[in-house]
C-alpha atoms as a PDB file:
ATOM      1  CA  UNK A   1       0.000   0.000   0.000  1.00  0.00           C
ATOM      2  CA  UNK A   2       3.093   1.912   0.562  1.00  0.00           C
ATOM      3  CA  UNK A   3       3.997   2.583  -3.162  1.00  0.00           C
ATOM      4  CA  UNK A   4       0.492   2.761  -4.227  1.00  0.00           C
ATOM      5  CA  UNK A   5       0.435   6.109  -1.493  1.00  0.00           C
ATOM      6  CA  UNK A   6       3.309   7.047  -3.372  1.00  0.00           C
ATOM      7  CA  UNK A   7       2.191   6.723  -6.846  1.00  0.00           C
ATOM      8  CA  UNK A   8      -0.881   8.541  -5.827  1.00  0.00           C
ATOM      9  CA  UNK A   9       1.039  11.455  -3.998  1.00  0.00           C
ATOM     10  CA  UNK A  10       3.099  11.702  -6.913  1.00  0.00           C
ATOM     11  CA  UNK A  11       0.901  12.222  -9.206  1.00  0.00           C
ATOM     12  CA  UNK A  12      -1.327  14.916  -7.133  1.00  0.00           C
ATOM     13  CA  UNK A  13       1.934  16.774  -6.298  1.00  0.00           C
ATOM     14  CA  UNK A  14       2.732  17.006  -9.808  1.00  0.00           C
ATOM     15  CA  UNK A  15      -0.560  18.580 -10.828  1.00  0.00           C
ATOM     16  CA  UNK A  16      -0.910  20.698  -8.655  1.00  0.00           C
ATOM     17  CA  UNK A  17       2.980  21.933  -9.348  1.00  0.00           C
ATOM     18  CA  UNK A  18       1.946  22.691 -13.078  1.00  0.00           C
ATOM     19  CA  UNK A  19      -1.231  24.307 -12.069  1.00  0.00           C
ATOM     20  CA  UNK A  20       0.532  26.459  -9.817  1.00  0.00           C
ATOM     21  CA  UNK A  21       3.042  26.962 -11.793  1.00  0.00           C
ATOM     22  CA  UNK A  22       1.044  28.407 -14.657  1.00  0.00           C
ATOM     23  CA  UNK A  23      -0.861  30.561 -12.240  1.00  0.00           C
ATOM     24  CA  UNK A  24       2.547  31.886 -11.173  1.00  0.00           C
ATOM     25  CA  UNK A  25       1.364  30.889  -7.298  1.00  0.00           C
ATOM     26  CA  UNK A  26       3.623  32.260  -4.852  1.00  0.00           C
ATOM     27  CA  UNK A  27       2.931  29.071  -2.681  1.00  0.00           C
ATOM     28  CA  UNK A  28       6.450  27.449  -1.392  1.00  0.00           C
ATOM     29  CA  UNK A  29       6.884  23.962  -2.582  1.00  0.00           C
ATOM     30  CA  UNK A  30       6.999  22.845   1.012  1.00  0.00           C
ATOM     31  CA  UNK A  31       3.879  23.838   1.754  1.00  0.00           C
ATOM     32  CA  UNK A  32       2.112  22.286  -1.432  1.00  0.00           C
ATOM     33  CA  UNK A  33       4.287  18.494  -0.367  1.00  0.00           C
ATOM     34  CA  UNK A  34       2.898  19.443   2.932  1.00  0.00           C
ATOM     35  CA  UNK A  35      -0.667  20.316   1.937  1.00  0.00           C
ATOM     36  CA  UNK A  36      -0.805  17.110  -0.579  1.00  0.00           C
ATOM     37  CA  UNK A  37       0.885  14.968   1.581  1.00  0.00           C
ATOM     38  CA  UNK A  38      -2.269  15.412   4.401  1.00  0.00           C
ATOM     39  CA  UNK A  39      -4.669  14.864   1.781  1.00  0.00           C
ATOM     40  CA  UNK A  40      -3.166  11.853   0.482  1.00  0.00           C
ATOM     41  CA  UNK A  41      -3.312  10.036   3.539  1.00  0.00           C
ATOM     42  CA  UNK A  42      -6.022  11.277   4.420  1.00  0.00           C
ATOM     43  CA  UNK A  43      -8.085   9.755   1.706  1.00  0.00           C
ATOM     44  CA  UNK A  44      -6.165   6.601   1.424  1.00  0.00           C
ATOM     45  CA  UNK A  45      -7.137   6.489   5.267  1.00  0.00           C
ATOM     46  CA  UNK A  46     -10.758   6.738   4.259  1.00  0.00           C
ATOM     47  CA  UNK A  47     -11.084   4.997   1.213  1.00  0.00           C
ATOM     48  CA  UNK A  48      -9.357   1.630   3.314  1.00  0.00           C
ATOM     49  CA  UNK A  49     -12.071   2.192   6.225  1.00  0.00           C
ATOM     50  CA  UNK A  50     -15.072   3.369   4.256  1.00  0.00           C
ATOM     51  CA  UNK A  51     -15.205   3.382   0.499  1.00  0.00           C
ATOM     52  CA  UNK A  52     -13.613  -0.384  -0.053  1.00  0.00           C
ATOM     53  CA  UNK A  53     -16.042  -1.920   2.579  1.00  0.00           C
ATOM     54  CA  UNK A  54     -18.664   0.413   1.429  1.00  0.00           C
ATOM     55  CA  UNK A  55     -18.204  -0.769  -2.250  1.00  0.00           C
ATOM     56  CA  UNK A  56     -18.186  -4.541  -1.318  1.00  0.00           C
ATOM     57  CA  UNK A  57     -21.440  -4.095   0.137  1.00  0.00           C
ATOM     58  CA  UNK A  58     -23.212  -2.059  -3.007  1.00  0.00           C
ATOM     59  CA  UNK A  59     -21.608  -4.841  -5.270  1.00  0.00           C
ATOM     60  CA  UNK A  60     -22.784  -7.612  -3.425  1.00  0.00           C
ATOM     61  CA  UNK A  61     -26.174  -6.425  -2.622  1.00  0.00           C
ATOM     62  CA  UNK A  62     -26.953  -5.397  -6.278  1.00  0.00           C
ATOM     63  CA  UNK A  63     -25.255  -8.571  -7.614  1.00  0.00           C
ATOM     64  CA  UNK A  64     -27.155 -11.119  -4.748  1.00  0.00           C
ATOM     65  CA  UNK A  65     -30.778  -9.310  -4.189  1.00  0.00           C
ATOM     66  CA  UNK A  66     -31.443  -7.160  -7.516  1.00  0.00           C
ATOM     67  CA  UNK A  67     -29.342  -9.396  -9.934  1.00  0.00           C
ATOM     68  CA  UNK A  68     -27.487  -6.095 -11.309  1.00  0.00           C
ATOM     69  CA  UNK A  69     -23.842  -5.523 -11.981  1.00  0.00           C
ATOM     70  CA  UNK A  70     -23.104  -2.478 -10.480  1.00  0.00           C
ATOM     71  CA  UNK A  71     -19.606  -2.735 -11.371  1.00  0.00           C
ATOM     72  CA  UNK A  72     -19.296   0.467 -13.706  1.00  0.00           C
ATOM     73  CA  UNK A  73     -21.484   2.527 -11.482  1.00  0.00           C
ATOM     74  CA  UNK A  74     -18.718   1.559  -8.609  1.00  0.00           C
ATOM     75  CA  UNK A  75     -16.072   2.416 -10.314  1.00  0.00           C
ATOM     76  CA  UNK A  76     -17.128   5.822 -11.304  1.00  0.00           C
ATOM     77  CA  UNK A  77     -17.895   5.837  -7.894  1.00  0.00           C
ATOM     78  CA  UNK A  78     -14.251   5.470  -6.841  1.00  0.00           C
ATOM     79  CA  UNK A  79     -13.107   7.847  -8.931  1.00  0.00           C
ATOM     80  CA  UNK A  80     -15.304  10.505  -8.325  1.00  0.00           C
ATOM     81  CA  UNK A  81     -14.443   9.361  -4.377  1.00  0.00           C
ATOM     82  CA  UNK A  82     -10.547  10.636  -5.457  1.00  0.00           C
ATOM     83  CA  UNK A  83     -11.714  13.524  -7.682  1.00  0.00           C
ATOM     84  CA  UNK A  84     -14.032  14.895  -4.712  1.00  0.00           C
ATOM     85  CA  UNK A  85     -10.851  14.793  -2.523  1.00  0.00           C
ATOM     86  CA  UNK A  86      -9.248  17.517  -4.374  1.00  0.00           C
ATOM     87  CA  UNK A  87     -11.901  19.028  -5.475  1.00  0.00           C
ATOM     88  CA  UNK A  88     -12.454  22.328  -3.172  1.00  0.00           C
ATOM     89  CA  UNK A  89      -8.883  22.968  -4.000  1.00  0.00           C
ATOM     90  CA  UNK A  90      -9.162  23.098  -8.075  1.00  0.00           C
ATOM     91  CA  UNK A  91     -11.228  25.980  -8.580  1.00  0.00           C
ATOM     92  CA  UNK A  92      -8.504  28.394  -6.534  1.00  0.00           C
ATOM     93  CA  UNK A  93      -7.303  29.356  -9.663  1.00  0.00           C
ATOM     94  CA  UNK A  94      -9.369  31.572 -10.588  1.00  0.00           C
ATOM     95  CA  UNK A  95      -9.482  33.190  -7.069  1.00  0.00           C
ATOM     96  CA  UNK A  96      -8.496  36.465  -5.591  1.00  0.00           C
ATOM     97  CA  UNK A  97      -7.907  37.901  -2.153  1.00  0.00           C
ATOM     98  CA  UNK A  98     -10.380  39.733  -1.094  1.00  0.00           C
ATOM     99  CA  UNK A  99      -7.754  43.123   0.246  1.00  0.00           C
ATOM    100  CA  UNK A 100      -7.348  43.139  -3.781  1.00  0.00           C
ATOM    101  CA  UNK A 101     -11.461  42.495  -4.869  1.00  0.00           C
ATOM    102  CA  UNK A 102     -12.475  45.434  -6.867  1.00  0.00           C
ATOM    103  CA  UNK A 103     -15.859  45.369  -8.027  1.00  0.00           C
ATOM    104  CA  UNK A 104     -18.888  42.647  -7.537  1.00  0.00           C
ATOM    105  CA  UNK A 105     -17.916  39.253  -7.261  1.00  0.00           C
ATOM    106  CA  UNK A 106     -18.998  36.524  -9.639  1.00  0.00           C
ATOM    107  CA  UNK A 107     -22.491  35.597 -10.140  1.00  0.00           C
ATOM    108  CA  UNK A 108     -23.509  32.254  -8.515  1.00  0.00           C
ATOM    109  CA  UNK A 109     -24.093  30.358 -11.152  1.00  0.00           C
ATOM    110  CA  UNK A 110     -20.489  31.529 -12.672  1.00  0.00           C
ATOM    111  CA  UNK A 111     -18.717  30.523  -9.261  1.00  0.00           C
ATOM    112  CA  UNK A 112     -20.505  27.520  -9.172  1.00  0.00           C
ATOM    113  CA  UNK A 113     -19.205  27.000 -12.670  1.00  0.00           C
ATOM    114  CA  UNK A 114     -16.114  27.330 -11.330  1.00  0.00           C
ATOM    115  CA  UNK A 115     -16.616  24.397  -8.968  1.00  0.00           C
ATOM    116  CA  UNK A 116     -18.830  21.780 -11.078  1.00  0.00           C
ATOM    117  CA  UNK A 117     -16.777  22.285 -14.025  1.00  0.00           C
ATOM    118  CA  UNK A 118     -13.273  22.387 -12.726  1.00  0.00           C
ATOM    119  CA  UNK A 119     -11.342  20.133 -15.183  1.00  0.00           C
ATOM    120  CA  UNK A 120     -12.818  22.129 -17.793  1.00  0.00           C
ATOM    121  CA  UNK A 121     -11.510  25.121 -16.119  1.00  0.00           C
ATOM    122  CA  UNK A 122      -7.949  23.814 -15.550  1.00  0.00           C
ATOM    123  CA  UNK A 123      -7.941  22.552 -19.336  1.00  0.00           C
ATOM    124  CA  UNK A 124      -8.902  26.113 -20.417  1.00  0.00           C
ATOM    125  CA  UNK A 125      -5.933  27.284 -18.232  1.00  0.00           C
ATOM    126  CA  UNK A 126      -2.989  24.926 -20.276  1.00  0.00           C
ATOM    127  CA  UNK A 127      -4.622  25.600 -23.578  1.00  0.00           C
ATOM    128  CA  UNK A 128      -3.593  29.301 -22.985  1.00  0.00           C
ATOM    129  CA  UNK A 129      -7.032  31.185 -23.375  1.00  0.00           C
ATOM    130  CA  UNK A 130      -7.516  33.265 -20.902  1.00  0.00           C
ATOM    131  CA  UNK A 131     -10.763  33.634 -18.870  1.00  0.00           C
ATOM    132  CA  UNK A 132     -11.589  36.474 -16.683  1.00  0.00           C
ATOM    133  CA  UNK A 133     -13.766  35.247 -14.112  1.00  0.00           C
ATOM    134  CA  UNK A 134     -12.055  35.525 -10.745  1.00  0.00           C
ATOM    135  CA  UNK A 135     -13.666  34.969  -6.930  1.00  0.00           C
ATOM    136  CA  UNK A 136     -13.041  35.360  -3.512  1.00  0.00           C
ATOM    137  CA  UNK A 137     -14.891  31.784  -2.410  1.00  0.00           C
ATOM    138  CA  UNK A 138     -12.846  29.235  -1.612  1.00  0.00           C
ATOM    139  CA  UNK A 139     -15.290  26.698  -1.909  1.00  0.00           C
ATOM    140  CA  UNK A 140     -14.504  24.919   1.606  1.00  0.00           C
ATOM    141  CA  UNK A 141     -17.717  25.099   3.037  1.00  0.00           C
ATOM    142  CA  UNK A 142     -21.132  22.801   3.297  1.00  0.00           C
ATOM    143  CA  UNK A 143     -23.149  25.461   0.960  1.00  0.00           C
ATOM    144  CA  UNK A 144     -20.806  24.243  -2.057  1.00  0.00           C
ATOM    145  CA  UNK A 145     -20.531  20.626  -1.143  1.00  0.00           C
ATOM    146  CA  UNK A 146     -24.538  20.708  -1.007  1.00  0.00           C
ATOM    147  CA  UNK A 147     -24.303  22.220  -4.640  1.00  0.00           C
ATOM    148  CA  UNK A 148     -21.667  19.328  -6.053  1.00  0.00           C
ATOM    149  CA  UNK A 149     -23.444  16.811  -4.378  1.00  0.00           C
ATOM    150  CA  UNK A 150     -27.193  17.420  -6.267  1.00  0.00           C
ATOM    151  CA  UNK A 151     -24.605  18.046  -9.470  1.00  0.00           C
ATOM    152  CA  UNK A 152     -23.783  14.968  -8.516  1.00  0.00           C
ATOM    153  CA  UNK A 153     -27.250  13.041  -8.534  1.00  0.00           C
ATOM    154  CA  UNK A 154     -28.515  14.883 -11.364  1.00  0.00           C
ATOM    155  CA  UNK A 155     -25.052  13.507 -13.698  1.00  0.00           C
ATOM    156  CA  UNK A 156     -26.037  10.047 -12.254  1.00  0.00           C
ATOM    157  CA  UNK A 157     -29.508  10.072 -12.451  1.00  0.00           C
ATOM    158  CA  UNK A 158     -29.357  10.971 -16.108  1.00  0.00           C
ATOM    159  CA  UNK A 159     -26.142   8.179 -16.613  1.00  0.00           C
ATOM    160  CA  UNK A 160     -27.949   5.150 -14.771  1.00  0.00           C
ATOM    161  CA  UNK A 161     -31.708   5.905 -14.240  1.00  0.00           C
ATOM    162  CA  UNK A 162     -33.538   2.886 -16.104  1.00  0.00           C
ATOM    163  CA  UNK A 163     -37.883   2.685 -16.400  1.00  0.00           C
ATOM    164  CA  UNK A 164     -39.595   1.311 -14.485  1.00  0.00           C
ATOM    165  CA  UNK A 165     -37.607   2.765 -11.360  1.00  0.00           C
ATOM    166  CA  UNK A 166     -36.635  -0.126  -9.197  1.00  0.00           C
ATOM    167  CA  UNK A 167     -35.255   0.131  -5.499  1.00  0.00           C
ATOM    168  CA  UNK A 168     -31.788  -1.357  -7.496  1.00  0.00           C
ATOM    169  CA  UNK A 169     -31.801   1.617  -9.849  1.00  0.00           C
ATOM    170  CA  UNK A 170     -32.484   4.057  -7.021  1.00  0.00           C
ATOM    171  CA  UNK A 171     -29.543   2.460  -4.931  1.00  0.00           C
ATOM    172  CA  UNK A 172     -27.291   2.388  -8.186  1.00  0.00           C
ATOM    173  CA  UNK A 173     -28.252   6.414  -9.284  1.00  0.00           C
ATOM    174  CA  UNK A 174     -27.498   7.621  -5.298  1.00  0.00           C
ATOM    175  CA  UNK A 175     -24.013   5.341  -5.175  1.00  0.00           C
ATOM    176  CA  UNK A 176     -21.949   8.118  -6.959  1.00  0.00           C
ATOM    177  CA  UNK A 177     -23.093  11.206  -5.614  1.00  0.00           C
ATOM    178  CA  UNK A 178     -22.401   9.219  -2.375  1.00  0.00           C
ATOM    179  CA  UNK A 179     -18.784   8.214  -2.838  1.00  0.00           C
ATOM    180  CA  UNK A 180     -18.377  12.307  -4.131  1.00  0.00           C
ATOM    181  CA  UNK A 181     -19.768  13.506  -0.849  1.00  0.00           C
ATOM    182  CA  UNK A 182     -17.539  11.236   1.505  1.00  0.00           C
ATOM    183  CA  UNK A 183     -14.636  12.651  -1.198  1.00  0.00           C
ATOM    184  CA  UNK A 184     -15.753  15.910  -0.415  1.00  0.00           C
ATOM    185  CA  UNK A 185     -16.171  15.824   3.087  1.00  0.00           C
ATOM    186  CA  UNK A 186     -12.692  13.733   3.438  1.00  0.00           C
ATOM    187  CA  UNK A 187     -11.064  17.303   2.120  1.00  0.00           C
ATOM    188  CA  UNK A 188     -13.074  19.366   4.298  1.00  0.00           C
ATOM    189  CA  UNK A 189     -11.890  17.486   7.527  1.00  0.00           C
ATOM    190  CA  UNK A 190      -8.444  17.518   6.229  1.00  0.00           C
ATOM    191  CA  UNK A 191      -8.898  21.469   6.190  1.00  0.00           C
ATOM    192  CA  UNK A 192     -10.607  21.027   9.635  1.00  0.00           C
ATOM    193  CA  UNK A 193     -13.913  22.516   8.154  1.00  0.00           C
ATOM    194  CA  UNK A 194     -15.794  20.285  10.408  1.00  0.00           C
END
């Protein structure tokens, strides 16, 4: 499990790196190990004590009482679990300190783009267009986890709703916006929201 941490904790580091370096963050590279490091274990931590057990049951009860493979829905669960984890941090590219905040802030629905849409955002970023929509939320906070999590069940209900609705399909559409909150939430502990 060792090198898997480390494979992991590579890879995060390193994103975040070239995102911060083409932000031109003035964030020490201690701080981002440091930062990545407690988020890392952190969600290895949880996905070992919650998400694997958690996923062994979903599989098993789908597979024994509703005679479903659940297996894709799980692993798009998973991932969105590890996605979620870094999630709140993604969007603080496009944000500014408030001392500096001239003007109105975004609009909801644009800072809320900022959060549901992230990859997009950071893709946007490396293709070297530049997009002016800057905010002082950080995103930490239960309002915007409440937001990602109905994004959440809306993506799944449209990816694995099947008519007539059965208690299985129900259990299968709620699975990923589950393993996304517990993602979520993971980071906001870390951060010692809660």
């Amino acid at each position: 499990m060792t090198h898997i941490r480390q494979i992991f904790y590579g890879i995060v580091l390193h994103s975040f790196k070239s995102i911060n370096q083409k932000i031109k963050s003035k964030l020490p590279v201690w701080r981002m190990k440091e930062e990545t490091a407690e988020h890392v274990n952190y969600a290895i931590r949880v996905f070992k004590l919650i998400i694997v057990p958690l996923s062994l049951i979903y599989l098993a009860t789908n597979l024994l009482l509703f005679e479903t493979n659940v297996l894709g829905a799980t692993l798009w669960g998973l991932l969105t679990f590890f996605y979620s984890n870094f999630l709140p941090d993604l969007p603080s590219i496009y944000r500014r300190i408030r001392k500096k905040q001239k003007g109105e802030d975004l609009k909801w629905y644009r800072k809320y783009a900022l959060l549901l849409f992230a990859p997009v955002l950071v893709w946007i970023l490396f293709s070297g267009m530049k997009l002016n929509w800057e905010t002082v939320d950080t995103f930490h906070n239960f309002k915007s986890l409440t937001v990602y999590g109905i994004f959440l069940f809306v993506l799944s209900f449209f990816s694995f709703a099947k008519f007539p609705v059965s208690l299985g399909t129900v259990i299968e559409i709620i699975a990923v916006p589950l393993y996304g909150v517990i993602g979520y939430l993971a980071h906001l502990k870390v951060d010692k929201v809660w």
